[in-house]
PDB file of N, CA and C in Angstrom:
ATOM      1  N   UNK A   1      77.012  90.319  78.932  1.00  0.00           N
ATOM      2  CA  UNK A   1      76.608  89.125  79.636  1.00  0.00           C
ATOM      3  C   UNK A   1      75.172  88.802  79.230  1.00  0.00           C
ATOM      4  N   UNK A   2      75.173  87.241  79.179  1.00  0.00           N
ATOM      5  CA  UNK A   2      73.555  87.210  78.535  1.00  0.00           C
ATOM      6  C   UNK A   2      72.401  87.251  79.917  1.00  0.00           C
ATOM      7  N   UNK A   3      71.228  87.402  79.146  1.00  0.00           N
ATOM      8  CA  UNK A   3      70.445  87.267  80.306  1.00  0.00           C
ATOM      9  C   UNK A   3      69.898  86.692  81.541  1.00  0.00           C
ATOM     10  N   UNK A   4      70.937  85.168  80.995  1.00  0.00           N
ATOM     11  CA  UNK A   4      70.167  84.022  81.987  1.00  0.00           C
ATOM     12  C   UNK A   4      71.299  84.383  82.836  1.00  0.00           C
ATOM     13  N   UNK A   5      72.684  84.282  82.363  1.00  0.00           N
ATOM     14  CA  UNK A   5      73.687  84.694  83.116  1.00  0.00           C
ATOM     15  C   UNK A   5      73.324  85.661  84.520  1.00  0.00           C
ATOM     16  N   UNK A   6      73.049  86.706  83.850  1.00  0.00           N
ATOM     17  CA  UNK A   6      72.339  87.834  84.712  1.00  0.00           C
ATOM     18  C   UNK A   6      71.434  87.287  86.074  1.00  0.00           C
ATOM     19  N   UNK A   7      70.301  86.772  85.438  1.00  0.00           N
ATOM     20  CA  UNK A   7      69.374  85.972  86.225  1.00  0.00           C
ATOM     21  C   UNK A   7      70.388  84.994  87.518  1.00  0.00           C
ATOM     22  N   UNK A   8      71.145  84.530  86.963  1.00  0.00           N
ATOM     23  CA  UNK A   8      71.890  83.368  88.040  1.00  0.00           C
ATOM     24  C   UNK A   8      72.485  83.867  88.939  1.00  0.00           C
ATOM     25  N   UNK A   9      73.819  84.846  88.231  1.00  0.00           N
ATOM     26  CA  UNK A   9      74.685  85.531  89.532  1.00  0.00           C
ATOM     27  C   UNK A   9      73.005  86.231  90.265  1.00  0.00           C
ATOM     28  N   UNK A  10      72.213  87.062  90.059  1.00  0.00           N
ATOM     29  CA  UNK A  10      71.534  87.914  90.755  1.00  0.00           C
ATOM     30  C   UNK A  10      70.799  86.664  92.089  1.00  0.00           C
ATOM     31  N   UNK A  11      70.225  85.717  91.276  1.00  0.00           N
ATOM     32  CA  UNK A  11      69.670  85.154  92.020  1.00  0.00           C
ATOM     33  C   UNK A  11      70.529  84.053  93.323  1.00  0.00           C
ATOM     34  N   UNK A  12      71.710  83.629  93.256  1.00  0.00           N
ATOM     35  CA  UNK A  12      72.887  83.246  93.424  1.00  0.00           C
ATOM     36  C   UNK A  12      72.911  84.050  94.739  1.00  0.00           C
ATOM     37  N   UNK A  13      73.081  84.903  94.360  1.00  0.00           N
ATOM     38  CA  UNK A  13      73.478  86.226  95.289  1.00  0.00           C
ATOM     39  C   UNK A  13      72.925  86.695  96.284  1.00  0.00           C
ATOM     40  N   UNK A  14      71.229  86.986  95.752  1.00  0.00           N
ATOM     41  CA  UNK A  14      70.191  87.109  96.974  1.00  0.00           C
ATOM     42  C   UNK A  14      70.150  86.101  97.450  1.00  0.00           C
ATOM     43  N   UNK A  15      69.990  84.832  97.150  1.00  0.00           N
ATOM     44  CA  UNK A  15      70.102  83.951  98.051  1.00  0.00           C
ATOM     45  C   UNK A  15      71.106  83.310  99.524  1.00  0.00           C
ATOM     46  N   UNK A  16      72.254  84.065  98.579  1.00  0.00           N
ATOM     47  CA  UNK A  16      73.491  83.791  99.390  1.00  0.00           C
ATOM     48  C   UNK A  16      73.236  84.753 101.152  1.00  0.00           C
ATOM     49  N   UNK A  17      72.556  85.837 100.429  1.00  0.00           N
ATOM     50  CA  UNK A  17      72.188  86.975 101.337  1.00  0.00           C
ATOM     51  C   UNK A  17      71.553  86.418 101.901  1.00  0.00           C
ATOM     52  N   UNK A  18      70.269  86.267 101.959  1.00  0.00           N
ATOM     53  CA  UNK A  18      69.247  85.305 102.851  1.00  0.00           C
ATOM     54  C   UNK A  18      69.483  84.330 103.645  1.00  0.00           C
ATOM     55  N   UNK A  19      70.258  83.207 102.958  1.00  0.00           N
ATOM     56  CA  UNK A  19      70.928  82.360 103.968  1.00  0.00           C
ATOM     57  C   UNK A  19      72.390  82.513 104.777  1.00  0.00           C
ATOM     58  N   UNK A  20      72.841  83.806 104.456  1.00  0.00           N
ATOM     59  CA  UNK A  20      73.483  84.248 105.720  1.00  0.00           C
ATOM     60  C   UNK A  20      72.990  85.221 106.752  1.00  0.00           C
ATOM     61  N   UNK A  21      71.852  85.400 106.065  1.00  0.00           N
ATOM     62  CA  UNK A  21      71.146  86.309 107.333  1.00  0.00           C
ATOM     63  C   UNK A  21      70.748  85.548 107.864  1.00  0.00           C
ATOM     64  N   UNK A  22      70.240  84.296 107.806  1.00  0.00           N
ATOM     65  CA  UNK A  22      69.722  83.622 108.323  1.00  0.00           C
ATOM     66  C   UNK A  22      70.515  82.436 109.004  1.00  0.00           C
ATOM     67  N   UNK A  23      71.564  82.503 109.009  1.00  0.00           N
ATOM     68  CA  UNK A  23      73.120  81.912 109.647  1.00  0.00           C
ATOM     69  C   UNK A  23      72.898  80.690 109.330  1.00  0.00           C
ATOM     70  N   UNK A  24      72.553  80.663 108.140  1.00  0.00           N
ATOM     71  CA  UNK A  24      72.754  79.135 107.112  1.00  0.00           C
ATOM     72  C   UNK A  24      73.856  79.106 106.685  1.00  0.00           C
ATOM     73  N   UNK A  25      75.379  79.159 107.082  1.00  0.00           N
ATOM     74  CA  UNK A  25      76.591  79.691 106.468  1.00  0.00           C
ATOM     75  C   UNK A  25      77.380  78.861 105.580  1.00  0.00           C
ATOM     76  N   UNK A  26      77.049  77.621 105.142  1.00  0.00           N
ATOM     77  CA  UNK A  26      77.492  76.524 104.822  1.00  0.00           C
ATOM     78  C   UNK A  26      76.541  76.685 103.571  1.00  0.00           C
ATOM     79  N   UNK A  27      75.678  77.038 103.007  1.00  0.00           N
ATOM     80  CA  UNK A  27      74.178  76.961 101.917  1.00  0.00           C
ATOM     81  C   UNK A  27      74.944  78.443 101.887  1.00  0.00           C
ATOM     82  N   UNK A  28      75.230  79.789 102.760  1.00  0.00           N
ATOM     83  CA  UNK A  28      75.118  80.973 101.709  1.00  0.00           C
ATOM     84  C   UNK A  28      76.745  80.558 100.985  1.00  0.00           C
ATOM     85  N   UNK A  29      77.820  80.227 101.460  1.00  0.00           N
ATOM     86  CA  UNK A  29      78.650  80.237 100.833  1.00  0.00           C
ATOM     87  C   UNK A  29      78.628  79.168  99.742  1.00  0.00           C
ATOM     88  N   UNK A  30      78.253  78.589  99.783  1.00  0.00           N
ATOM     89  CA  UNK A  30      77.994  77.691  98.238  1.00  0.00           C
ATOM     90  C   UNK A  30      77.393  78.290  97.330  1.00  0.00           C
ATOM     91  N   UNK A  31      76.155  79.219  97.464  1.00  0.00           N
ATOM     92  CA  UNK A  31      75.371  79.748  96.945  1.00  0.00           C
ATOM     93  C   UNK A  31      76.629  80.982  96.244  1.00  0.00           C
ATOM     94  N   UNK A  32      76.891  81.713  96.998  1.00  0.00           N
ATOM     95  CA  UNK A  32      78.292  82.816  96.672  1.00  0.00           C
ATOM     96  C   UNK A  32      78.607  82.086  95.563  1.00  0.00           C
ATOM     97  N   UNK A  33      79.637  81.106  96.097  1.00  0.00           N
ATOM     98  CA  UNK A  33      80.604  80.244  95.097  1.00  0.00           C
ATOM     99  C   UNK A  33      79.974  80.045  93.537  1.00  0.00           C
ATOM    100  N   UNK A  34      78.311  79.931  93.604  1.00  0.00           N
ATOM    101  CA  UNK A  34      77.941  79.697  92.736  1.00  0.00           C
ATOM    102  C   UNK A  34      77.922  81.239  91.692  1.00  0.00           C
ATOM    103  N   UNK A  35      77.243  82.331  92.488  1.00  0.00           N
ATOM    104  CA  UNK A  35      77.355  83.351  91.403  1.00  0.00           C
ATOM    105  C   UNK A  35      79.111  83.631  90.976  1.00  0.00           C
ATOM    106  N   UNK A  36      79.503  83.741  91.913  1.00  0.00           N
ATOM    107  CA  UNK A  36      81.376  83.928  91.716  1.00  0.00           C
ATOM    108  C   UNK A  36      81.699  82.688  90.437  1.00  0.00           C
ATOM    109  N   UNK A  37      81.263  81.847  90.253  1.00  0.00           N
ATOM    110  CA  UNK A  37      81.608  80.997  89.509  1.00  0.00           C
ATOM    111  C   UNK A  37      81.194  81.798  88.529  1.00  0.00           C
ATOM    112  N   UNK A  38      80.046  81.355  87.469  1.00  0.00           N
ATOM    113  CA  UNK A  38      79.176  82.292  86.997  1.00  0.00           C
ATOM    114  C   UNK A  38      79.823  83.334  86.316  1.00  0.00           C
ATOM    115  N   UNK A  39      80.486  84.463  87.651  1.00  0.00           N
ATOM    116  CA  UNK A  39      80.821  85.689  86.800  1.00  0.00           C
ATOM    117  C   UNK A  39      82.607  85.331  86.519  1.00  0.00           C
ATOM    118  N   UNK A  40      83.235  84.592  87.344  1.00  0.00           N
ATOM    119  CA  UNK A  40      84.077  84.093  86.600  1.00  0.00           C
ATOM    120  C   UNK A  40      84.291  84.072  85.045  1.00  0.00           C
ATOM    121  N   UNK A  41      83.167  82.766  85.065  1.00  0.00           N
ATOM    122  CA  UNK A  41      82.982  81.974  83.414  1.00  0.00           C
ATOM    123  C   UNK A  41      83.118  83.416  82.324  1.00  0.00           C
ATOM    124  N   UNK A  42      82.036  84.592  83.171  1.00  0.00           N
ATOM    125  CA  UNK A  42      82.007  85.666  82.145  1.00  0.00           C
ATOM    126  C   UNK A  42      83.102  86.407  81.762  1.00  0.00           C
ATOM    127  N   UNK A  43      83.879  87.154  82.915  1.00  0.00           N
ATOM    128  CA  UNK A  43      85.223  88.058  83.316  1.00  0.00           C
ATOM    129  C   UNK A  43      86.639  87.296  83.625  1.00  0.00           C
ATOM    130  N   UNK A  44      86.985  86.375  82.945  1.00  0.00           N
ATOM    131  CA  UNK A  44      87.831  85.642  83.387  1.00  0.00           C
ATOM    132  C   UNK A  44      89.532  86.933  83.873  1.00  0.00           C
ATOM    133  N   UNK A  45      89.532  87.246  82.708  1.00  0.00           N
ATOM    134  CA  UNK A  45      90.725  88.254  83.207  1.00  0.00           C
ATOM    135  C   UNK A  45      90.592  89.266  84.046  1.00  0.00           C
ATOM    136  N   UNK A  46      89.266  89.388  84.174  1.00  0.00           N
ATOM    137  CA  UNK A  46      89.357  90.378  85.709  1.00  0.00           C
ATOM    138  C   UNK A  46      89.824  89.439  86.967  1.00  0.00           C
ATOM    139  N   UNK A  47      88.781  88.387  86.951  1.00  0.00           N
ATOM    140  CA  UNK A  47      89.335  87.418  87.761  1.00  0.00           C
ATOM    141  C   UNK A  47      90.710  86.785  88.069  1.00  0.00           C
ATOM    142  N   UNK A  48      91.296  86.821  86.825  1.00  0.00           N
ATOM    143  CA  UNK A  48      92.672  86.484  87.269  1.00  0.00           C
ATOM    144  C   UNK A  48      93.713  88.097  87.718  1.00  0.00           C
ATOM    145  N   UNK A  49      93.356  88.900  87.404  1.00  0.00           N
ATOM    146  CA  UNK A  49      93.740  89.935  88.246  1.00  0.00           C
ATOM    147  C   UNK A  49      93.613  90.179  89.789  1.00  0.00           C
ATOM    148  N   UNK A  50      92.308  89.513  90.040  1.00  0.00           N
ATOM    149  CA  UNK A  50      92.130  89.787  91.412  1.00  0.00           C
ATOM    150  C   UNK A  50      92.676  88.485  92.162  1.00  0.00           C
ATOM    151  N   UNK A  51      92.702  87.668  91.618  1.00  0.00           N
ATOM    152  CA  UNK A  51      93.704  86.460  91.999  1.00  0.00           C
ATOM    153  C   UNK A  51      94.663  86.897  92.325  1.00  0.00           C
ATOM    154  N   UNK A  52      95.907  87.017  91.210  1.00  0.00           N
ATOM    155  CA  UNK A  52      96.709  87.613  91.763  1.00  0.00           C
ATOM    156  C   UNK A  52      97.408  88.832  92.871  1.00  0.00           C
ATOM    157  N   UNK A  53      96.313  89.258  93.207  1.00  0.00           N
ATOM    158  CA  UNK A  53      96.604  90.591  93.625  1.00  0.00           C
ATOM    159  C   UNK A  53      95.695  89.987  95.568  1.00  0.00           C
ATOM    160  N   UNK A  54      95.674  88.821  95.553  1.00  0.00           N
ATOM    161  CA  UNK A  54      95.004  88.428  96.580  1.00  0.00           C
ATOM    162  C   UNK A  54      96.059  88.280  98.022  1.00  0.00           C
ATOM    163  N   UNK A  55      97.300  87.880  97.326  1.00  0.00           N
ATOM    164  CA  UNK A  55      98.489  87.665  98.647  1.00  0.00           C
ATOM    165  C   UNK A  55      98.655  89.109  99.097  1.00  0.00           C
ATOM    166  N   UNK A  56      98.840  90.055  98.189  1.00  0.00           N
ATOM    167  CA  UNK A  56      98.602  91.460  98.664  1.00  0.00           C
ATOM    168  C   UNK A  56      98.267  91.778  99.717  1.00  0.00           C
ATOM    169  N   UNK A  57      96.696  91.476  99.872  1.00  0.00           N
ATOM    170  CA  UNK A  57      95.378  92.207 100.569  1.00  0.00           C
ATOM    171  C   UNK A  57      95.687  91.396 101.819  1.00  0.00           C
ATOM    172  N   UNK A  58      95.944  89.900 101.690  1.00  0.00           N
ATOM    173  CA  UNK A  58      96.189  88.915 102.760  1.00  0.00           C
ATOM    174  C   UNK A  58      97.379  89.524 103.592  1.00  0.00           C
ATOM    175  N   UNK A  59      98.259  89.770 103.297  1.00  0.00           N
ATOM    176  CA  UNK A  59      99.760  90.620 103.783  1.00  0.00           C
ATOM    177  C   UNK A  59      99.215  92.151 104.058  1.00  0.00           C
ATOM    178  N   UNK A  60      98.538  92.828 104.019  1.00  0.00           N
ATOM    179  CA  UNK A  60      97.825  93.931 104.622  1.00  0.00           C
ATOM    180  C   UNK A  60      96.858  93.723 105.664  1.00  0.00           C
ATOM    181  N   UNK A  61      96.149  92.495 105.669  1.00  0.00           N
ATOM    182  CA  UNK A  61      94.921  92.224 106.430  1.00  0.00           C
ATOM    183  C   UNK A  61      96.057  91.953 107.790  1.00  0.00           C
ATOM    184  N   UNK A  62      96.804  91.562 107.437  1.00  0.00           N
ATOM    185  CA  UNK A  62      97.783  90.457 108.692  1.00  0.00           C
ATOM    186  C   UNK A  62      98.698  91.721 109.332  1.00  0.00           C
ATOM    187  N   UNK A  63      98.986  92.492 108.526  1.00  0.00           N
ATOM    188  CA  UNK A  63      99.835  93.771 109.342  1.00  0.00           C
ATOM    189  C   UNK A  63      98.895  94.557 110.358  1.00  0.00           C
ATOM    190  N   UNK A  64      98.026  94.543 109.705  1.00  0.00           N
ATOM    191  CA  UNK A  64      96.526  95.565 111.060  1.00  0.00           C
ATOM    192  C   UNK A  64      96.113  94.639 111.710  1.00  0.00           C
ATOM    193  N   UNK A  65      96.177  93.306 111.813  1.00  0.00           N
ATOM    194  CA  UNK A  65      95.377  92.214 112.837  1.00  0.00           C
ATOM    195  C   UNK A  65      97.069  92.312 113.954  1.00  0.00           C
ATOM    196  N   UNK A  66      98.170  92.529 113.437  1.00  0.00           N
ATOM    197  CA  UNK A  66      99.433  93.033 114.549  1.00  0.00           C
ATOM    198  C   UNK A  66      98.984  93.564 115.062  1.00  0.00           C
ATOM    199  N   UNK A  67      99.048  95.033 114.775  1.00  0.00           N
ATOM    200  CA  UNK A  67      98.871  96.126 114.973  1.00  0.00           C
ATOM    201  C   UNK A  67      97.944  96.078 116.080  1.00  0.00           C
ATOM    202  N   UNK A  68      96.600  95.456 115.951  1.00  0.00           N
ATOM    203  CA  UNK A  68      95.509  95.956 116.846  1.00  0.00           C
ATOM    204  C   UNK A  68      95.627  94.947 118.169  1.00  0.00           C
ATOM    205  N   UNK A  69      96.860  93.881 117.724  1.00  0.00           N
ATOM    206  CA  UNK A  69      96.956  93.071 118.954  1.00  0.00           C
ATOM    207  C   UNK A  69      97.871  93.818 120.506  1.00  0.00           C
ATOM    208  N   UNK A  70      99.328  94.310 119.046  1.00  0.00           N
ATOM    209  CA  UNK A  70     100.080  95.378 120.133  1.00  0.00           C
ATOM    210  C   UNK A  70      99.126  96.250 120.906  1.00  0.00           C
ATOM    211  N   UNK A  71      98.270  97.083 120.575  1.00  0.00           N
ATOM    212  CA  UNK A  71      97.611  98.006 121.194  1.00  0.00           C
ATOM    213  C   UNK A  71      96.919  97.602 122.318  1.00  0.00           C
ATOM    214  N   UNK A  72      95.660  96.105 121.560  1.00  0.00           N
ATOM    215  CA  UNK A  72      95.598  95.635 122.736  1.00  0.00           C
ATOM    216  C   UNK A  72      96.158  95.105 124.043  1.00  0.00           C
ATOM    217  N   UNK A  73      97.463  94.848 123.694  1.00  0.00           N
ATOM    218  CA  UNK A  73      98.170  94.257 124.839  1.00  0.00           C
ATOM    219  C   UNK A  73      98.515  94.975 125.394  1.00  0.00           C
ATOM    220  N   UNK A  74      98.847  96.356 124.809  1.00  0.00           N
ATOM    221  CA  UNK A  74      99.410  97.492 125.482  1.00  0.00           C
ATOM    222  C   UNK A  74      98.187  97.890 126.711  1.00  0.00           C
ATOM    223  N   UNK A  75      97.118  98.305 125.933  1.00  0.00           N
ATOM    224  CA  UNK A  75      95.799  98.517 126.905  1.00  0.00           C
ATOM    225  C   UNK A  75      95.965  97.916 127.955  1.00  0.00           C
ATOM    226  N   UNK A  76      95.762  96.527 127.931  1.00  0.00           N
ATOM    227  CA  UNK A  76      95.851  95.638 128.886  1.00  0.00           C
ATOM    228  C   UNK A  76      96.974  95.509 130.226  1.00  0.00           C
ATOM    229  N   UNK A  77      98.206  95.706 129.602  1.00  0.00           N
ATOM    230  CA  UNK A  77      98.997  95.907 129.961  1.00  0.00           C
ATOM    231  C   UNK A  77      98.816  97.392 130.946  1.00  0.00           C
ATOM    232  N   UNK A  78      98.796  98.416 130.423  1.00  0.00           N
ATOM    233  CA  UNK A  78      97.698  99.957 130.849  1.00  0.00           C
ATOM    234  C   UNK A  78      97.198  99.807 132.024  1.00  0.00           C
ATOM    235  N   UNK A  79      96.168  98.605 132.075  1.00  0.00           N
ATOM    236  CA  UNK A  79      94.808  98.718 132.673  1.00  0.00           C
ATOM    237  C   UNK A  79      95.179  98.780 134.520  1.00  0.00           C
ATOM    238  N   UNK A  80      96.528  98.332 134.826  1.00  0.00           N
ATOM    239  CA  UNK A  80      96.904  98.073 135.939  1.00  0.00           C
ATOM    240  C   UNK A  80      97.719  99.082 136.699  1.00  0.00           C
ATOM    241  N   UNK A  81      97.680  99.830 135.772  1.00  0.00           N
ATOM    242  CA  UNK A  81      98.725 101.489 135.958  1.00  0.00           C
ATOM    243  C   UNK A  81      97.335 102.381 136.783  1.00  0.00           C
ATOM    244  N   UNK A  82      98.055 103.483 136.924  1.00  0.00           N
ATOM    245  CA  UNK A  82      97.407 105.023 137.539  1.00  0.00           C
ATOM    246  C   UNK A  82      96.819 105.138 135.786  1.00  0.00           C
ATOM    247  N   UNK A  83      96.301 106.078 135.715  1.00  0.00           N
ATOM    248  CA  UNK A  83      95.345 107.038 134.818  1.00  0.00           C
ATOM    249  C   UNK A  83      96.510 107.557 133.999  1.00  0.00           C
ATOM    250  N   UNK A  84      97.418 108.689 134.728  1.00  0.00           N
ATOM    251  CA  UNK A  84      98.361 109.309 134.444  1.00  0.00           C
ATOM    252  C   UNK A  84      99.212 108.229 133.488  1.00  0.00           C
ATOM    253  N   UNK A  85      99.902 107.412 134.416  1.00  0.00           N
ATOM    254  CA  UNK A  85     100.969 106.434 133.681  1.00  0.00           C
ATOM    255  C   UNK A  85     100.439 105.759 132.809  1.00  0.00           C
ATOM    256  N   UNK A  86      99.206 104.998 132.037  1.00  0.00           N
ATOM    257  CA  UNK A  86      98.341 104.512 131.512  1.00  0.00           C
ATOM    258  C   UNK A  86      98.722 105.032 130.157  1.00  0.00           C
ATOM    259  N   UNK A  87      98.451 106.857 130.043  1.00  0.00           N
ATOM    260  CA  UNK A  87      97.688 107.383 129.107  1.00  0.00           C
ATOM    261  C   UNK A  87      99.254 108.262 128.419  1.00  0.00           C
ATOM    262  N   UNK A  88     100.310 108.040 129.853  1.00  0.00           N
ATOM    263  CA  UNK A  88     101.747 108.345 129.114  1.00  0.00           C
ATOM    264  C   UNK A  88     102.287 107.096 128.113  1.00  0.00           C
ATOM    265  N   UNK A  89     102.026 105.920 128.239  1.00  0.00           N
ATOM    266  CA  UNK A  89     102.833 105.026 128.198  1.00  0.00           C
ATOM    267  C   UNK A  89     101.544 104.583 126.465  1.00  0.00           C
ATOM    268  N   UNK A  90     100.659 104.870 126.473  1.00  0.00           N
ATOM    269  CA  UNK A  90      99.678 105.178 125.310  1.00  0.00           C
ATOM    270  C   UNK A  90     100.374 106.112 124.204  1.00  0.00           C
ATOM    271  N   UNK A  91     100.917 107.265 124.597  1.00  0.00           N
ATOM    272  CA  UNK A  91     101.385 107.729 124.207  1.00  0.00           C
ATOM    273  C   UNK A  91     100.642 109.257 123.623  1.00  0.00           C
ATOM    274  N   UNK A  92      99.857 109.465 124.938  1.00  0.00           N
ATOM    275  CA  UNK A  92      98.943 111.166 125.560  1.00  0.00           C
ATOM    276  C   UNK A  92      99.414 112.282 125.474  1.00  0.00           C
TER     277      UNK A  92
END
């Protein structure tokens, strides 16, 4: 990668950082977009690897956002029981 390249994603990047620390969230994600572009242009076939491989991660993210809802509801559900029955029905 050439140097200016270098220079852009880096600077791209800290910036992106800064203005989401700073809950500018609309300026850091453009800023992102911009180094992601950038290293795109450079790595294109990595990039299209991780493309593809994106419905994946999305279909994993969505099985544990279940998951932590059942539990919660279960809790909830819990919260109105004895101690005992609570922590059977948890599965103690």
């Amino acid at each position: 990668m050439e140097d200016w390249k270098k220079a852009v994603v880096a600077g791209a990047l800290g910036m992106a950082t800064v203005l989401l620390l700073k809950k500018k969230y609309p300026a850091g994600v453009l800023a992102t977009g911009v180094g992601l572009a950038v290293l795109a242009s450079e790595y294109p076939e990595k990039f299209e690897k991780v493309r593809s491989s994106l419905p994946d991660y999305f279909d994993r993210g969505m099985r544990v956002m279940e998951m932590a809802a059942r539990a919660g509801k279960r809790i909830t559900d819990a919260a109105g029981r004895s101690a005992y029955g609570a922590w059977d029905d948890i599965g103690g």
